[in-house]
PDB file of N, CA and C in Angstrom:
ATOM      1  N   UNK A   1      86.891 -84.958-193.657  1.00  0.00           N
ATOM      2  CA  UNK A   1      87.291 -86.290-193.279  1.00  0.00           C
ATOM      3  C   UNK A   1      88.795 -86.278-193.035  1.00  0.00           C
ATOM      4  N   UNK A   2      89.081 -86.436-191.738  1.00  0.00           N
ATOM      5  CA  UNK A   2      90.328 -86.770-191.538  1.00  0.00           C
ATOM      6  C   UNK A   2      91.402 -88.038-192.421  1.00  0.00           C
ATOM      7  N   UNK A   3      92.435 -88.017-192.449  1.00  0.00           N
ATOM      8  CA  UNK A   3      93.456 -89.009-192.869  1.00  0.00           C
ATOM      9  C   UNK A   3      94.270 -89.453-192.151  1.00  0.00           C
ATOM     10  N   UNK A   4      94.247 -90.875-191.965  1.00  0.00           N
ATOM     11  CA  UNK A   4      95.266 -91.289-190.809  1.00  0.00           C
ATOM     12  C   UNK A   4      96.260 -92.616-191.642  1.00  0.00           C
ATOM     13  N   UNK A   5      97.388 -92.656-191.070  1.00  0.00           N
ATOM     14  CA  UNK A   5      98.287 -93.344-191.767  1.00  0.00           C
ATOM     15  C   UNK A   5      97.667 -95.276-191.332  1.00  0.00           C
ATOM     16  N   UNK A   6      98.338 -96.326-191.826  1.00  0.00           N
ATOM     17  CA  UNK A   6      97.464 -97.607-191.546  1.00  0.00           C
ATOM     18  C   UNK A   6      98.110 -98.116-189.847  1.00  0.00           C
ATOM     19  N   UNK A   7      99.581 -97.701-189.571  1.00  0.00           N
ATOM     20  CA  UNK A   7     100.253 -98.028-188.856  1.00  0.00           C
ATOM     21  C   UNK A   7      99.771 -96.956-187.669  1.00  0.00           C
ATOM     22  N   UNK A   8      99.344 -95.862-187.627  1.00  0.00           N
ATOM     23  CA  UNK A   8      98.994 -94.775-186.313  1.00  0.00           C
ATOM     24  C   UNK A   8      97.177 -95.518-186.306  1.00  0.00           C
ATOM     25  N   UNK A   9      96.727 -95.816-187.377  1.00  0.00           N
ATOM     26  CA  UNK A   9      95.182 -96.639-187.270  1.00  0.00           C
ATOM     27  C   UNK A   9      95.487 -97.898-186.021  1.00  0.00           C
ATOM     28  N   UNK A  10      96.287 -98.320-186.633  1.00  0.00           N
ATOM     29  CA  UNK A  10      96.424 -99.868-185.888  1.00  0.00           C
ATOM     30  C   UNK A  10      97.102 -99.743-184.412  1.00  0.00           C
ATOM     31  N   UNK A  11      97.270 -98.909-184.359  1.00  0.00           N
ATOM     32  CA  UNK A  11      97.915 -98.366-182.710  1.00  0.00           C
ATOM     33  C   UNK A  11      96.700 -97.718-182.123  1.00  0.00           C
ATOM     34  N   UNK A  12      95.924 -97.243-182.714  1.00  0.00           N
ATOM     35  CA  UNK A  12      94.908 -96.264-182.082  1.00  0.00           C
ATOM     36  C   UNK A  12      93.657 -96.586-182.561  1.00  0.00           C
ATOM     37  N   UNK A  13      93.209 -97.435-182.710  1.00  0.00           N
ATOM     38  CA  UNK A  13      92.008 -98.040-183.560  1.00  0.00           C
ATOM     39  C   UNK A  13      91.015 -97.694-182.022  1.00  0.00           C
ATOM     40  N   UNK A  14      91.005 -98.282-181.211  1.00  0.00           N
ATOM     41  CA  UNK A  14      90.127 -97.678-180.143  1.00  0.00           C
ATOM     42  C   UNK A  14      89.867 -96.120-179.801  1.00  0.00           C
ATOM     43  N   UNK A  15      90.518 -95.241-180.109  1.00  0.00           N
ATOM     44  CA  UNK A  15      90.198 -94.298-180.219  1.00  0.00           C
ATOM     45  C   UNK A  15      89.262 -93.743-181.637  1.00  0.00           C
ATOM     46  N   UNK A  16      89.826 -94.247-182.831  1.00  0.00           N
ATOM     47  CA  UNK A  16      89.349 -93.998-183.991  1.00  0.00           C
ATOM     48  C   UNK A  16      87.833 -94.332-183.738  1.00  0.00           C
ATOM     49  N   UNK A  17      87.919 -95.471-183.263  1.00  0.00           N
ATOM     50  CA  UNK A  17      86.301 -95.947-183.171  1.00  0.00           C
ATOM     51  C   UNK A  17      85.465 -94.935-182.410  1.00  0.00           C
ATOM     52  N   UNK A  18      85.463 -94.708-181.186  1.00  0.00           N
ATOM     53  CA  UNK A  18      85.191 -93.795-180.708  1.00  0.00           C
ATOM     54  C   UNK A  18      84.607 -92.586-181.012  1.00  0.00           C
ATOM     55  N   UNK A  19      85.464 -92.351-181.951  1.00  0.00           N
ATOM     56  CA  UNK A  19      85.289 -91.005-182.836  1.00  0.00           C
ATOM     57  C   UNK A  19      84.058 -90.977-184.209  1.00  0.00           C
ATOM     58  N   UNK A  20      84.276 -92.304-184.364  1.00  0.00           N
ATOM     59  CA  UNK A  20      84.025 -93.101-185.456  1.00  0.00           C
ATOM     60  C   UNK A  20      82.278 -93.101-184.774  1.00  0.00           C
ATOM     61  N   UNK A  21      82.313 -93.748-183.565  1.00  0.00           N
ATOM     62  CA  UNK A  21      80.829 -93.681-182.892  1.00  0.00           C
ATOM     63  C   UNK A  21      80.088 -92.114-183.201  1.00  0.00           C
ATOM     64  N   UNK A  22      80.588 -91.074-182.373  1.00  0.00           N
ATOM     65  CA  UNK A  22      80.036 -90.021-182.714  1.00  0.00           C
ATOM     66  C   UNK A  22      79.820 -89.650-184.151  1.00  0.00           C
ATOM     67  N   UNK A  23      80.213 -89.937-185.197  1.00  0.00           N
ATOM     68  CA  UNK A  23      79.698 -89.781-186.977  1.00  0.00           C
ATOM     69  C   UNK A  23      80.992 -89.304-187.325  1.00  0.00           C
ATOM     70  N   UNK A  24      82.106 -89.349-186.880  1.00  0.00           N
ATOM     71  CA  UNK A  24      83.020 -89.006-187.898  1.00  0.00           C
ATOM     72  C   UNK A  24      83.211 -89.896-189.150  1.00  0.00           C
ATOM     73  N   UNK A  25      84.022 -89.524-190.255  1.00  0.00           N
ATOM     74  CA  UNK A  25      84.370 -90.196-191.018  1.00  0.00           C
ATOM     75  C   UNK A  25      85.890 -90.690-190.960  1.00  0.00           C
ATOM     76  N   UNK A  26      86.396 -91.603-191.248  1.00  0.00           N
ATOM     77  CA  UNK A  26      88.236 -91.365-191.353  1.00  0.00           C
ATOM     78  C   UNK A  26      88.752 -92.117-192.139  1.00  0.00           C
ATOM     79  N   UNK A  27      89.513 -91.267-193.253  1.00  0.00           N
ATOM     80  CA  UNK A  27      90.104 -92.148-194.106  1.00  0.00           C
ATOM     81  C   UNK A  27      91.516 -93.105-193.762  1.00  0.00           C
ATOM     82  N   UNK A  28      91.679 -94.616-194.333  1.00  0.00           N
ATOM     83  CA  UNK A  28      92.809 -95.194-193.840  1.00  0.00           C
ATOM     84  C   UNK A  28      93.696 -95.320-194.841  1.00  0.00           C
ATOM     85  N   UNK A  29      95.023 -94.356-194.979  1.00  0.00           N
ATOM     86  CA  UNK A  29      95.957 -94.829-195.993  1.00  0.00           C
ATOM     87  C   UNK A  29      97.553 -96.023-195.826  1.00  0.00           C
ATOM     88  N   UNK A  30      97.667 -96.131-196.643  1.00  0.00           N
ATOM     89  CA  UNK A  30      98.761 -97.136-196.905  1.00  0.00           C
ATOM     90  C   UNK A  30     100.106 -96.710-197.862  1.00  0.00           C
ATOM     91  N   UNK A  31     100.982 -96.477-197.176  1.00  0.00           N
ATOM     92  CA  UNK A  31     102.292 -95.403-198.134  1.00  0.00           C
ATOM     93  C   UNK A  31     101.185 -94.422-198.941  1.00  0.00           C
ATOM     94  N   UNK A  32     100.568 -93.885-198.662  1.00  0.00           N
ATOM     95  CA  UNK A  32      99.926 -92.289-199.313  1.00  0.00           C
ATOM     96  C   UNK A  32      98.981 -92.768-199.969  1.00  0.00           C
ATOM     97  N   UNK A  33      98.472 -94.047-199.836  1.00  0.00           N
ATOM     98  CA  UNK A  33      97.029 -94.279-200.492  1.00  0.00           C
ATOM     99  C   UNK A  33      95.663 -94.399-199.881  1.00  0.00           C
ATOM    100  N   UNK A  34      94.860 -94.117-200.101  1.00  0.00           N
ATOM    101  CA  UNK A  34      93.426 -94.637-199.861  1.00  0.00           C
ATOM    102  C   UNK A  34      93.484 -96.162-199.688  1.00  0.00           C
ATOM    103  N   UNK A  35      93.175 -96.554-198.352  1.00  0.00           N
ATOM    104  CA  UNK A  35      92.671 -98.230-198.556  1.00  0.00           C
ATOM    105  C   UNK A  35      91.109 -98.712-197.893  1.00  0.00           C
ATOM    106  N   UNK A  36      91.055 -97.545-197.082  1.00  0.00           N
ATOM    107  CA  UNK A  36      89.386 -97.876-196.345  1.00  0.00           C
ATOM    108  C   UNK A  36      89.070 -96.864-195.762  1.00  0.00           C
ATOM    109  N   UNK A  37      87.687 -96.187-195.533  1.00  0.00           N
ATOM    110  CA  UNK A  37      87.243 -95.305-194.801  1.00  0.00           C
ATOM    111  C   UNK A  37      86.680 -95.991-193.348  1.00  0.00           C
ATOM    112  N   UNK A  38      86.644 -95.402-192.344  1.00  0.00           N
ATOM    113  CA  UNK A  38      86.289 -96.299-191.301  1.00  0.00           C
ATOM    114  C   UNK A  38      84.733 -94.703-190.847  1.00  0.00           C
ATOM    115  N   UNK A  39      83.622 -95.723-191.203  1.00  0.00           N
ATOM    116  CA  UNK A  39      82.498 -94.267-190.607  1.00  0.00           C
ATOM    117  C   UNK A  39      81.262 -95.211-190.186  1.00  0.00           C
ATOM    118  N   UNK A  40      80.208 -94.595-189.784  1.00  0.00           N
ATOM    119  CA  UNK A  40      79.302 -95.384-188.581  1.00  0.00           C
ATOM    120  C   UNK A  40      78.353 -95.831-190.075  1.00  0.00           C
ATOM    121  N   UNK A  41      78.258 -96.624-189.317  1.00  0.00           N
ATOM    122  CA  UNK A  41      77.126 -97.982-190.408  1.00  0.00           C
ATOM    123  C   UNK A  41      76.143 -97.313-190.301  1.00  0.00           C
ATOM    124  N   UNK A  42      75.407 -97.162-191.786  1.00  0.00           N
ATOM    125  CA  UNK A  42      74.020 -96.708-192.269  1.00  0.00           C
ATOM    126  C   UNK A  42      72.454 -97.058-191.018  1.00  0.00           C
ATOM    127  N   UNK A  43      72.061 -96.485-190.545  1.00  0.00           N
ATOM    128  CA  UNK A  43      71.224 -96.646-189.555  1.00  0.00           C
ATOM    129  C   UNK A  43      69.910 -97.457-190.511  1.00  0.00           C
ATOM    130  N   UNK A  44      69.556 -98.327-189.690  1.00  0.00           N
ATOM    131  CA  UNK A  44      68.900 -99.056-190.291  1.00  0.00           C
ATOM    132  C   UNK A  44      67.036 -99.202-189.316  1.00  0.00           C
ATOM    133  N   UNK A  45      66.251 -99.254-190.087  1.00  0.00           N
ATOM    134  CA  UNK A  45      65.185 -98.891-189.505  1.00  0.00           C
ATOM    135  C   UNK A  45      64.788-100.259-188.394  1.00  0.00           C
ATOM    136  N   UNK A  46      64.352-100.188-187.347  1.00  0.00           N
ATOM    137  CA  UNK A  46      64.031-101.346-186.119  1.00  0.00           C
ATOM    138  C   UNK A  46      62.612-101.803-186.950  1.00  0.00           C
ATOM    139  N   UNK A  47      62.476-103.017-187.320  1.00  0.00           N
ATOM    140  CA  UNK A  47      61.516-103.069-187.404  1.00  0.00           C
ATOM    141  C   UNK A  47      60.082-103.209-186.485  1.00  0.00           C
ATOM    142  N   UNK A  48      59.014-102.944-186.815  1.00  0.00           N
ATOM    143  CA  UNK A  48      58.207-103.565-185.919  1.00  0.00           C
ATOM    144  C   UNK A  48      57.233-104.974-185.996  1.00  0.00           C
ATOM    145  N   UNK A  49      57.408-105.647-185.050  1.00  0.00           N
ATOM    146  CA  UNK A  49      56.607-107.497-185.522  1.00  0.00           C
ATOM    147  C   UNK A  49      55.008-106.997-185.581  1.00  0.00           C
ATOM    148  N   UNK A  50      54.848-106.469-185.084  1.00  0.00           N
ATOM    149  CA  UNK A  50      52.820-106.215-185.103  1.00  0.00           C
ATOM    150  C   UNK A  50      53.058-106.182-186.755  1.00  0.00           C
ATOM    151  N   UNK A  51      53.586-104.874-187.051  1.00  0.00           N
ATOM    152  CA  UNK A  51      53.653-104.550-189.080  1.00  0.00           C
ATOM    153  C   UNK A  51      53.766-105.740-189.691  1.00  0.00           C
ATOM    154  N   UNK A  52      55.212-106.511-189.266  1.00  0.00           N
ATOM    155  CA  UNK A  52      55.758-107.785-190.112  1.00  0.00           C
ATOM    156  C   UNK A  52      54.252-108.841-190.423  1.00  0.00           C
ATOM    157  N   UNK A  53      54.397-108.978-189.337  1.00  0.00           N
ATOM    158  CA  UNK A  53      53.061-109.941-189.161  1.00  0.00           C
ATOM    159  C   UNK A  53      51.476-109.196-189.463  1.00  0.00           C
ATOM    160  N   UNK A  54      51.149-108.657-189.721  1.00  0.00           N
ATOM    161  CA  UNK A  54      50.168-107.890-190.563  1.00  0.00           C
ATOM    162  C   UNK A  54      50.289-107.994-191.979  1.00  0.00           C
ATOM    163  N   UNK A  55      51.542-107.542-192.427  1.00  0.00           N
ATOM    164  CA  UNK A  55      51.986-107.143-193.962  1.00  0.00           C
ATOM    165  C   UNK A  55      52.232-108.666-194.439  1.00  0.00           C
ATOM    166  N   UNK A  56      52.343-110.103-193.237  1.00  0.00           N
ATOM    167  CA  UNK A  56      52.371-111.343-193.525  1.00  0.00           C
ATOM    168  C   UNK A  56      50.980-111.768-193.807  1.00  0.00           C
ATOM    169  N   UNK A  57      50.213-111.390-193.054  1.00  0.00           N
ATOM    170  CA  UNK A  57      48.562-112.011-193.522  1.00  0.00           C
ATOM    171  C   UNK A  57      48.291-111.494-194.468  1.00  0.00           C
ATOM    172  N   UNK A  58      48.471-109.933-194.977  1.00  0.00           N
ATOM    173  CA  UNK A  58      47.875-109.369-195.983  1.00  0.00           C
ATOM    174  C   UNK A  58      48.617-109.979-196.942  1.00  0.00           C
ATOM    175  N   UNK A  59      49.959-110.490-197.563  1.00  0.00           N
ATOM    176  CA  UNK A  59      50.233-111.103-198.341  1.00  0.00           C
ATOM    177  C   UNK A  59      49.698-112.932-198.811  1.00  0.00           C
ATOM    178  N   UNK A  60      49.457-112.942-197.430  1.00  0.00           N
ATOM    179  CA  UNK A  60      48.667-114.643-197.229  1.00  0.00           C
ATOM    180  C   UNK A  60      47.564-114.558-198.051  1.00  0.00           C
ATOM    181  N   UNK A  61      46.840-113.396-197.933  1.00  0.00           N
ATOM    182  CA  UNK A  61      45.236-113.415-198.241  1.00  0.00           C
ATOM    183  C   UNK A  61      45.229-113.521-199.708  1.00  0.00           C
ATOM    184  N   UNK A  62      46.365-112.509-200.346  1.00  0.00           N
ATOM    185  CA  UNK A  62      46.116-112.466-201.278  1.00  0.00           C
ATOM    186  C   UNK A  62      47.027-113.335-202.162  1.00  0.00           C
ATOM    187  N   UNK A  63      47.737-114.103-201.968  1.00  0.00           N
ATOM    188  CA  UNK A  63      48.199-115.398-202.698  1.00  0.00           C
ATOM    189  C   UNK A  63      47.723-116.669-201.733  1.00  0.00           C
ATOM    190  N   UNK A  64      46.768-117.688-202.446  1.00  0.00           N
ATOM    191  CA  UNK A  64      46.589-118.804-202.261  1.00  0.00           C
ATOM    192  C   UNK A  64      47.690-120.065-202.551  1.00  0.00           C
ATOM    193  N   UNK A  65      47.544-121.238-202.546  1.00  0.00           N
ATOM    194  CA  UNK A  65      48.019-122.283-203.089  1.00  0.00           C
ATOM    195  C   UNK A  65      47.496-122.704-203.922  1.00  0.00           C
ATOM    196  N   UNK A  66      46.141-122.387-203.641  1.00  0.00           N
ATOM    197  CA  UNK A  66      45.201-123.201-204.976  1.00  0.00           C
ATOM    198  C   UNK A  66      45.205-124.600-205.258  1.00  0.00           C
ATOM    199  N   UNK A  67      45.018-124.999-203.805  1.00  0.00           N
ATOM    200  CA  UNK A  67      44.543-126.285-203.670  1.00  0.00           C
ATOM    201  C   UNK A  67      45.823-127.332-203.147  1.00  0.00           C
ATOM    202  N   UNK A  68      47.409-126.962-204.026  1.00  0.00           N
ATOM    203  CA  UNK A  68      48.440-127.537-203.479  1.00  0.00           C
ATOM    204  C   UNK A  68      48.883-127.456-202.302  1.00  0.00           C
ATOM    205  N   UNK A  69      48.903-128.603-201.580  1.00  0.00           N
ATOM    206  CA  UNK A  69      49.158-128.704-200.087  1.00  0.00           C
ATOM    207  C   UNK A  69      50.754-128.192-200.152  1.00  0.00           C
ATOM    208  N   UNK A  70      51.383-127.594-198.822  1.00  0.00           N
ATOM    209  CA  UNK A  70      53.223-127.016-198.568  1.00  0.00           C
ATOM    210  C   UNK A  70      53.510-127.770-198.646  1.00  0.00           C
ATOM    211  N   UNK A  71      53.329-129.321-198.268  1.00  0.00           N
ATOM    212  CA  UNK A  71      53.716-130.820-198.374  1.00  0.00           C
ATOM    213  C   UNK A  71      54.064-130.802-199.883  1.00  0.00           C
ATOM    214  N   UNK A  72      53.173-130.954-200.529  1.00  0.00           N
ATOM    215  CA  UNK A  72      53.139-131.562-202.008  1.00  0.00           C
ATOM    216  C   UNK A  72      54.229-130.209-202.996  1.00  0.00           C
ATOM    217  N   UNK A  73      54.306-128.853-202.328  1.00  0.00           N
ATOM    218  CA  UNK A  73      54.759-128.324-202.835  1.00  0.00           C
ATOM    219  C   UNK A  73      56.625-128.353-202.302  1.00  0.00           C
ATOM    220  N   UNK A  74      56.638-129.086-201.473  1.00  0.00           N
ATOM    221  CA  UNK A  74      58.464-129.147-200.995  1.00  0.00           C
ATOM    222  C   UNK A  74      58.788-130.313-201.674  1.00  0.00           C
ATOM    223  N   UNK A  75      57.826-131.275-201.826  1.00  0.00           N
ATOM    224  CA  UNK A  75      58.298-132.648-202.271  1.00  0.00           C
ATOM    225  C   UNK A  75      58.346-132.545-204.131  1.00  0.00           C
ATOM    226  N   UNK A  76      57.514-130.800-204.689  1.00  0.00           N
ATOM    227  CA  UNK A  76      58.017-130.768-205.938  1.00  0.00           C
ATOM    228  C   UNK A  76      59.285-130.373-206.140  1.00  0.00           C
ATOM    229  N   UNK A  77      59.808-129.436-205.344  1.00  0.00           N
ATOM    230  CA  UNK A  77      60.896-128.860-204.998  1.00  0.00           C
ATOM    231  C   UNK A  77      62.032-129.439-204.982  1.00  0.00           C
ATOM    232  N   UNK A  78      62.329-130.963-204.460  1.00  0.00           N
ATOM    233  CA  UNK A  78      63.005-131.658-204.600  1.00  0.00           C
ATOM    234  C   UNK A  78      63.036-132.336-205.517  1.00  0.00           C
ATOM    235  N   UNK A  79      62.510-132.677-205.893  1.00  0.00           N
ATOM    236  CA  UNK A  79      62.710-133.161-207.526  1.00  0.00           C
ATOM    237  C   UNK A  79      63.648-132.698-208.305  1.00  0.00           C
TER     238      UNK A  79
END
């Protein structure tokens, strides 16, 4: 992991990023300290709606209301 000073960051931040895109890591210091690493955000899985909405009925099925209407149950809610 590279080290870059906060003042050569802030002049060159478009490049950092850049770099930053391809998976680098880069640390940002401040008079010789650590203040932030700048590296690509944790990839996060896409979900898919067919699943969502599947894994939504199968949870439907198996919790009822048991008779309490969503009505009667928002208006306990407020209370």
């Amino acid at each position: 992991m590279q080290t870059i000073g906060a003042y050569e960051a802030k002049t060159s931040l478009s490049k950092l990023l850049e770099r930053v895109n391809k998976g680098e890591k880069i640390s940002i210091t401040k008079h010789g300290v650590a203040v932030a690493i700048l590296q690509p955000p944790a990839t996060a899985k896409k979900s898919n709606p067919g699943q969502a909405i599947a894994a939504l009925r199968i949870f439907r099925d198996k919790h009822s209301l048991k008779g309490i209407s969503l009505r009667e149950m928002i208006e306990e809610g407020r209370r």
